[in-house]
N, C-alpha and C. Protein backbone atom coordinates (compact mmCIF):
# COMPACT_ATOMS: atom_id res chain seq x y z
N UNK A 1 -141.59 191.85 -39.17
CA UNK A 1 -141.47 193.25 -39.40
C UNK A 1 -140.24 193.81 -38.67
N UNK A 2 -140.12 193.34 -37.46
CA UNK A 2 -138.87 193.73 -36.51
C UNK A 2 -137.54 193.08 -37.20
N UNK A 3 -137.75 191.82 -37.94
CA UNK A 3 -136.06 191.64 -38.69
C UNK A 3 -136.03 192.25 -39.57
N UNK A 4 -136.77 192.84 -40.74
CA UNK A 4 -136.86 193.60 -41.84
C UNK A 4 -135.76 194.72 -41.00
N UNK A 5 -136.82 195.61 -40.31
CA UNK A 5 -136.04 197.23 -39.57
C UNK A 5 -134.72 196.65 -38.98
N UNK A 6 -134.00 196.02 -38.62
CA UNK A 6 -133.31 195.94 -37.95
C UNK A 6 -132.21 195.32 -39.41
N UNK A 7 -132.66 194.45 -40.14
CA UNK A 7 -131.58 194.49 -41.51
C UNK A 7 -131.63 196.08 -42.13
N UNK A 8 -132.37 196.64 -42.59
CA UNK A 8 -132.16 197.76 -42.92
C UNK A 8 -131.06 198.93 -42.12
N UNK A 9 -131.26 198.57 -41.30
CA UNK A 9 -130.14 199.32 -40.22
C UNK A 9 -129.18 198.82 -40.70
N UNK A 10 -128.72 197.78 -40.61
CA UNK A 10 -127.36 196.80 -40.76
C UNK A 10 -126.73 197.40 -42.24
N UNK A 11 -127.90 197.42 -42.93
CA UNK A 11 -127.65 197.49 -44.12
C UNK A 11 -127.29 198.83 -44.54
N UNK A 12 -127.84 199.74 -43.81
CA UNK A 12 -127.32 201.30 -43.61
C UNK A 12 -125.78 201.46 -43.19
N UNK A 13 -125.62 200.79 -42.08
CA UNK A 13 -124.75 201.01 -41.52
C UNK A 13 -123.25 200.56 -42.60
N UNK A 14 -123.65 198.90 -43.10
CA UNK A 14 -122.55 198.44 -43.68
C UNK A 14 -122.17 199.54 -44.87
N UNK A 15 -123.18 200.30 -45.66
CA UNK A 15 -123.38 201.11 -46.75
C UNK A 15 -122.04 202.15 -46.17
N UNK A 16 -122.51 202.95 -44.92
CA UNK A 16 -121.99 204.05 -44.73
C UNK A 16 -120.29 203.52 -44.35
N UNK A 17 -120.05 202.47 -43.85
CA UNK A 17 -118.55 202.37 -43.87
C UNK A 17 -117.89 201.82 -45.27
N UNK A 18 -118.60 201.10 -46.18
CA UNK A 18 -118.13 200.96 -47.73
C UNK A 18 -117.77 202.87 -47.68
N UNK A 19 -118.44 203.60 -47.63
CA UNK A 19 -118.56 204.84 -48.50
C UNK A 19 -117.00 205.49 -47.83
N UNK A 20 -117.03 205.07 -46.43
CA UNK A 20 -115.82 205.78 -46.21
C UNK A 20 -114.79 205.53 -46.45
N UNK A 21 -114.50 204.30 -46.36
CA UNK A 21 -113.47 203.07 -46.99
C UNK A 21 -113.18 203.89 -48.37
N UNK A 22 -113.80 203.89 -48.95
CA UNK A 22 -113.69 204.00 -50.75
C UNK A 22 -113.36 205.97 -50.84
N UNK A 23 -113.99 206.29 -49.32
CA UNK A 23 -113.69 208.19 -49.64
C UNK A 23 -112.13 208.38 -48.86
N UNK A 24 -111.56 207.58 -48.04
CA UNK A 24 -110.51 207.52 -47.86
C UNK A 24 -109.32 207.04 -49.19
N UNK A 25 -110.08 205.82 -49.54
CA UNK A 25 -108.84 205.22 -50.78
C UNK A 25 -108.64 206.31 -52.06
N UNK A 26 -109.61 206.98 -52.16
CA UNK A 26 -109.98 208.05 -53.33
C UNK A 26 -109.46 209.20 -53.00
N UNK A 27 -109.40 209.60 -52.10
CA UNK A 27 -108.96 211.08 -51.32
C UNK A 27 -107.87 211.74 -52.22
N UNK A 28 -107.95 212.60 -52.97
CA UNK A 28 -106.81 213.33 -53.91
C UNK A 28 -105.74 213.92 -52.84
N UNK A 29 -106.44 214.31 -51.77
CA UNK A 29 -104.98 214.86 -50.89
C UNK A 29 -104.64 214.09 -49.87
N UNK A 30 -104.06 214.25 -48.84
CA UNK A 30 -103.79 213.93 -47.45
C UNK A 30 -104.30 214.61 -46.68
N UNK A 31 -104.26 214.37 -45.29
CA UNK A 31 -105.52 215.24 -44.05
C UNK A 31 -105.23 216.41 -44.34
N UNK A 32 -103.53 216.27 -43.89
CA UNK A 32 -102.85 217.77 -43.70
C UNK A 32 -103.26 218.68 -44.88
N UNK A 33 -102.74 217.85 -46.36
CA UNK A 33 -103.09 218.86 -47.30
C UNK A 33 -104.33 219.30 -47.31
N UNK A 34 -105.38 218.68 -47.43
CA UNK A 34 -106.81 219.03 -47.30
C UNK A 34 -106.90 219.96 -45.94
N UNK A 35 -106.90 220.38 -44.96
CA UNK A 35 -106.92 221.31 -44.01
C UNK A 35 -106.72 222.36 -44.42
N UNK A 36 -105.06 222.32 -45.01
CA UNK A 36 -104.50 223.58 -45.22
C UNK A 36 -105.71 224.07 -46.27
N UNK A 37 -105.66 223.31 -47.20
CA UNK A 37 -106.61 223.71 -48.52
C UNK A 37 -108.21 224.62 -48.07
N UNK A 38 -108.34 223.98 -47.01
CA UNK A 38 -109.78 224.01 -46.43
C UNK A 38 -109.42 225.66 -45.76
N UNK A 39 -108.56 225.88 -44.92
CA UNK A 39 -108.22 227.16 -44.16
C UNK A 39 -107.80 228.08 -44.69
N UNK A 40 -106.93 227.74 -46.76
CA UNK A 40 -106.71 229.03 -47.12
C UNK A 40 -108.28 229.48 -48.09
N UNK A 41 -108.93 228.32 -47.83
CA UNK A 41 -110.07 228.85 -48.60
C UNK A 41 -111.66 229.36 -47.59
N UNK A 42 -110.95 229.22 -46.42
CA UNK A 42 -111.83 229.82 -45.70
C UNK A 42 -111.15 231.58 -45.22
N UNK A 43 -109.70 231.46 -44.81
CA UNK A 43 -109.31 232.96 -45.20
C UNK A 43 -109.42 233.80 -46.56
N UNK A 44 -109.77 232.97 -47.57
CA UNK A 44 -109.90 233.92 -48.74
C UNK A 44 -111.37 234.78 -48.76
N UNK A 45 -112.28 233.38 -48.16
CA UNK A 45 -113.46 234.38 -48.04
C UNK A 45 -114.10 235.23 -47.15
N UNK A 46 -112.96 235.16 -46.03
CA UNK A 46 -113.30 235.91 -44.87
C UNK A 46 -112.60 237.11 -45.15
N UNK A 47 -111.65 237.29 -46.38
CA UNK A 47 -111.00 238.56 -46.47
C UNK A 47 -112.23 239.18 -47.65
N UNK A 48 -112.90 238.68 -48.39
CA UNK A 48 -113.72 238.86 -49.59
C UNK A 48 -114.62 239.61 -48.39
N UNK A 49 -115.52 238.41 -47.34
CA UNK A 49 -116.41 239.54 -46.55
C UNK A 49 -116.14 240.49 -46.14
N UNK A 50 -114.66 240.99 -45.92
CA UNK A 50 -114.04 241.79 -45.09
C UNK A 50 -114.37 243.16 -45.78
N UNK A 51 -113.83 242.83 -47.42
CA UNK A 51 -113.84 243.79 -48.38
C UNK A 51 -115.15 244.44 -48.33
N UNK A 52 -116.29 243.56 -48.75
CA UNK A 52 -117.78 244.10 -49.07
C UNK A 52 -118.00 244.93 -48.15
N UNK A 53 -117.67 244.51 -46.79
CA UNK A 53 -118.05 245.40 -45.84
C UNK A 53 -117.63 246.44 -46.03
N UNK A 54 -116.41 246.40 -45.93
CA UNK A 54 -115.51 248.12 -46.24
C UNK A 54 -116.49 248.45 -47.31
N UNK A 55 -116.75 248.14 -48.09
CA UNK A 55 -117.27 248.82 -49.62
C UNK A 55 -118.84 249.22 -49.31
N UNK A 56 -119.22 248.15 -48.63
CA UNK A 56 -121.23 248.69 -47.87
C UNK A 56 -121.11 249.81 -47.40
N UNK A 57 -119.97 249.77 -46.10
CA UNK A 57 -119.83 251.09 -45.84
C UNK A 57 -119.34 252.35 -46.36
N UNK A 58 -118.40 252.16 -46.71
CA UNK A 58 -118.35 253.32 -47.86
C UNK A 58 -119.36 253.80 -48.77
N UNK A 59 -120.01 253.16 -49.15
CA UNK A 59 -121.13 253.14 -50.10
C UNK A 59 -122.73 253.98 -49.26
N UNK A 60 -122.83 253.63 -48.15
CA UNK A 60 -123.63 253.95 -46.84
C UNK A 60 -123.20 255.41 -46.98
N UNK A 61 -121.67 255.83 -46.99
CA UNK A 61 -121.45 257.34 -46.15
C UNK A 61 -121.44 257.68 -46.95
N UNK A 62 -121.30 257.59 -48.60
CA UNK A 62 -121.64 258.34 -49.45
C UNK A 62 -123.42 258.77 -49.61
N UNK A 63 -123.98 257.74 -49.54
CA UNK A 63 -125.40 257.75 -49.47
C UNK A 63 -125.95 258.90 -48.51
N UNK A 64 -125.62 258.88 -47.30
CA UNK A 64 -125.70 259.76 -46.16
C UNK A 64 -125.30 261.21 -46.17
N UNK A 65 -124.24 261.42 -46.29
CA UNK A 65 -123.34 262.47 -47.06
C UNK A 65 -124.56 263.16 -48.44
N UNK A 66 -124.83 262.18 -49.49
CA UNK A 66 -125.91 262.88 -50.45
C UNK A 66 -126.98 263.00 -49.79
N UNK A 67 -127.43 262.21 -48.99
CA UNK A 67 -128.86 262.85 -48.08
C UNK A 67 -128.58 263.65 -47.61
N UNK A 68 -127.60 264.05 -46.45
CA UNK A 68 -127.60 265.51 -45.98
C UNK A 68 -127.77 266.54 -46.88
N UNK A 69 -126.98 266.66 -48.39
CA UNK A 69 -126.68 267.70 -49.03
C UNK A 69 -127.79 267.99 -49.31
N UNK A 70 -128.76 266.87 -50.24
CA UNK A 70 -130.29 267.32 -50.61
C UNK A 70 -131.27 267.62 -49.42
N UNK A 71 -131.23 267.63 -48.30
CA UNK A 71 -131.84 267.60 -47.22
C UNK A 71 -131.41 269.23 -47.04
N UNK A 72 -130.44 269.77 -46.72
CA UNK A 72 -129.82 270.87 -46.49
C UNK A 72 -130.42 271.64 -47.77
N UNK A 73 -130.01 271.48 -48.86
CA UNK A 73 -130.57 272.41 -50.05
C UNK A 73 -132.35 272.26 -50.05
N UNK A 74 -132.80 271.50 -49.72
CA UNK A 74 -134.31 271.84 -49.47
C UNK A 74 -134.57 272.73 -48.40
N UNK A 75 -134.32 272.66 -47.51
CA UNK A 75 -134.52 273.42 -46.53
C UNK A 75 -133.96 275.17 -46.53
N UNK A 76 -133.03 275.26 -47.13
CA UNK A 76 -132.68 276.48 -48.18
C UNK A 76 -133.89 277.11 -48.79
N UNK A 77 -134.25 276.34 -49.79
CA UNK A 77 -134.88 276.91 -51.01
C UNK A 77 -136.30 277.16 -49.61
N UNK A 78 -136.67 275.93 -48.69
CA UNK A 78 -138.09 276.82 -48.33
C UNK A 78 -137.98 278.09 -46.91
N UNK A 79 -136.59 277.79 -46.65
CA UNK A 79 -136.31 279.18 -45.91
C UNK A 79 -136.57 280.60 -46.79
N UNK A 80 -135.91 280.33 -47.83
CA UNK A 80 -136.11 281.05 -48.58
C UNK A 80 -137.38 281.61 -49.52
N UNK A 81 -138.25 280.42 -49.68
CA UNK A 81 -139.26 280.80 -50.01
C UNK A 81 -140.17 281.90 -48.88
N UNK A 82 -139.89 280.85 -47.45
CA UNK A 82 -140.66 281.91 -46.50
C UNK A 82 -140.41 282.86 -46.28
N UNK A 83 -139.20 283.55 -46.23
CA UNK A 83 -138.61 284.80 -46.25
C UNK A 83 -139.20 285.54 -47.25
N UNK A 84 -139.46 285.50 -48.94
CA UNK A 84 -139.75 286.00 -49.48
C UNK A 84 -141.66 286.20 -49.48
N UNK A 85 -142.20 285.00 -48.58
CA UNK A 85 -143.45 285.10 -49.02
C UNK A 85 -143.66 286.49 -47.11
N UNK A 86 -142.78 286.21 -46.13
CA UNK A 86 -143.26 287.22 -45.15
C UNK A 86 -142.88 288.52 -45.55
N UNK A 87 -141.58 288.89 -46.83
CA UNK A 87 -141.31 289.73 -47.17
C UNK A 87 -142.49 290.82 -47.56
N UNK A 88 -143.29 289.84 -48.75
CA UNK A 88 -143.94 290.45 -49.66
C UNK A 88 -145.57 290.31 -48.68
N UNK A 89 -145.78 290.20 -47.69
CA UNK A 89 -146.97 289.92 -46.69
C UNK A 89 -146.19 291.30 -46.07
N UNK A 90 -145.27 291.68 -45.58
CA UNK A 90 -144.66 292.98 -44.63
C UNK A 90 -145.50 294.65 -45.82
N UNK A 91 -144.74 293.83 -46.83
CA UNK A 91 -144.70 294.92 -48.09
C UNK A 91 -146.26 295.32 -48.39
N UNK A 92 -147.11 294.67 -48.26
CA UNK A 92 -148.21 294.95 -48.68
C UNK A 92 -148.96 295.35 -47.38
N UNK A 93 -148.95 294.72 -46.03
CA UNK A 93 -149.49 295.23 -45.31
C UNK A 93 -148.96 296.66 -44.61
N UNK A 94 -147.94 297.19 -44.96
CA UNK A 94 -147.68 298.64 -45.02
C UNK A 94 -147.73 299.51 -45.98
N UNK A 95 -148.32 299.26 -47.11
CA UNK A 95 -148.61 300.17 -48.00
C UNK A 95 -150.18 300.01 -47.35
N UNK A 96 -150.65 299.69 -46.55
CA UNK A 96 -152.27 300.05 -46.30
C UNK A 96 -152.93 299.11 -46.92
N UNK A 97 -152.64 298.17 -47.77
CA UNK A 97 -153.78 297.45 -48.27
C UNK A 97 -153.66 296.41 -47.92
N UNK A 98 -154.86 295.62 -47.57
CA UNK A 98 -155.37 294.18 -47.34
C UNK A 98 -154.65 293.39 -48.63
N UNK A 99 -153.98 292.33 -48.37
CA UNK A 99 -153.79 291.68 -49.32
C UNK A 99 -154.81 290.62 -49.67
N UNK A 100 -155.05 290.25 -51.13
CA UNK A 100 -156.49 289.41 -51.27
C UNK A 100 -156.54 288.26 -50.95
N UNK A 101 -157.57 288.02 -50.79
CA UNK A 101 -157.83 286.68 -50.36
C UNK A 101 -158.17 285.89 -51.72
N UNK A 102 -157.64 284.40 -51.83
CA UNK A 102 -158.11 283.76 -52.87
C UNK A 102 -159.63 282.74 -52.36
N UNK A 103 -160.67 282.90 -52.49
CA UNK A 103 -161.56 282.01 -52.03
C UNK A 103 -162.34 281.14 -52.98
């Protein structure tokens, strides 16, 4: 059982240097070229994240910006409602009459 595991290793091992052997002879570029390749395609997408961000945020302060406005115009309309409902509560309790009760 112990020479079995121990060829299997061997046999792993010999596998993984065929693979490199053959990923070296195959290699379409050179180190250098492949680096460069590798670094302008890691600055392309670090400028892409760069963008979204700018654009989340922008997108955020517009969002925020429309919440205030609808936030602000609600608070309007029930200022306004209360004003008109203590108005017409002033108005009636100085003409002398009880205003009704709904029960």
């Amino acid at each position: 059982m112990a020479d079995r595991d121990g060829n299997g290793f061997l046999w792993f091992l010999a596998g993984l240097g065929v693979g490199a052997v053959v990923g070296v002879l195959y290699a379409p570029k050179s180190g250098d070229e492949m680096r460069n390749v590798i670094r302008s395609k890691a600055q392309e997408g670090s400028e892409r994240a760069r963008q979204s961000a700018r654009r989340a945020r922008e997108q955020a302060g517009e969002w925020v910006d429309r919440g205030n406005d609808v936030l602000n115009q609600q608070k309007e309309r029930f200022r306004s409602a209360y004003e008109a409902g203590r108005q017409a509560y002033n108005e009636t309790t100085a003409a002398g009459t009880e205003p009704q009760k709904n029960l």
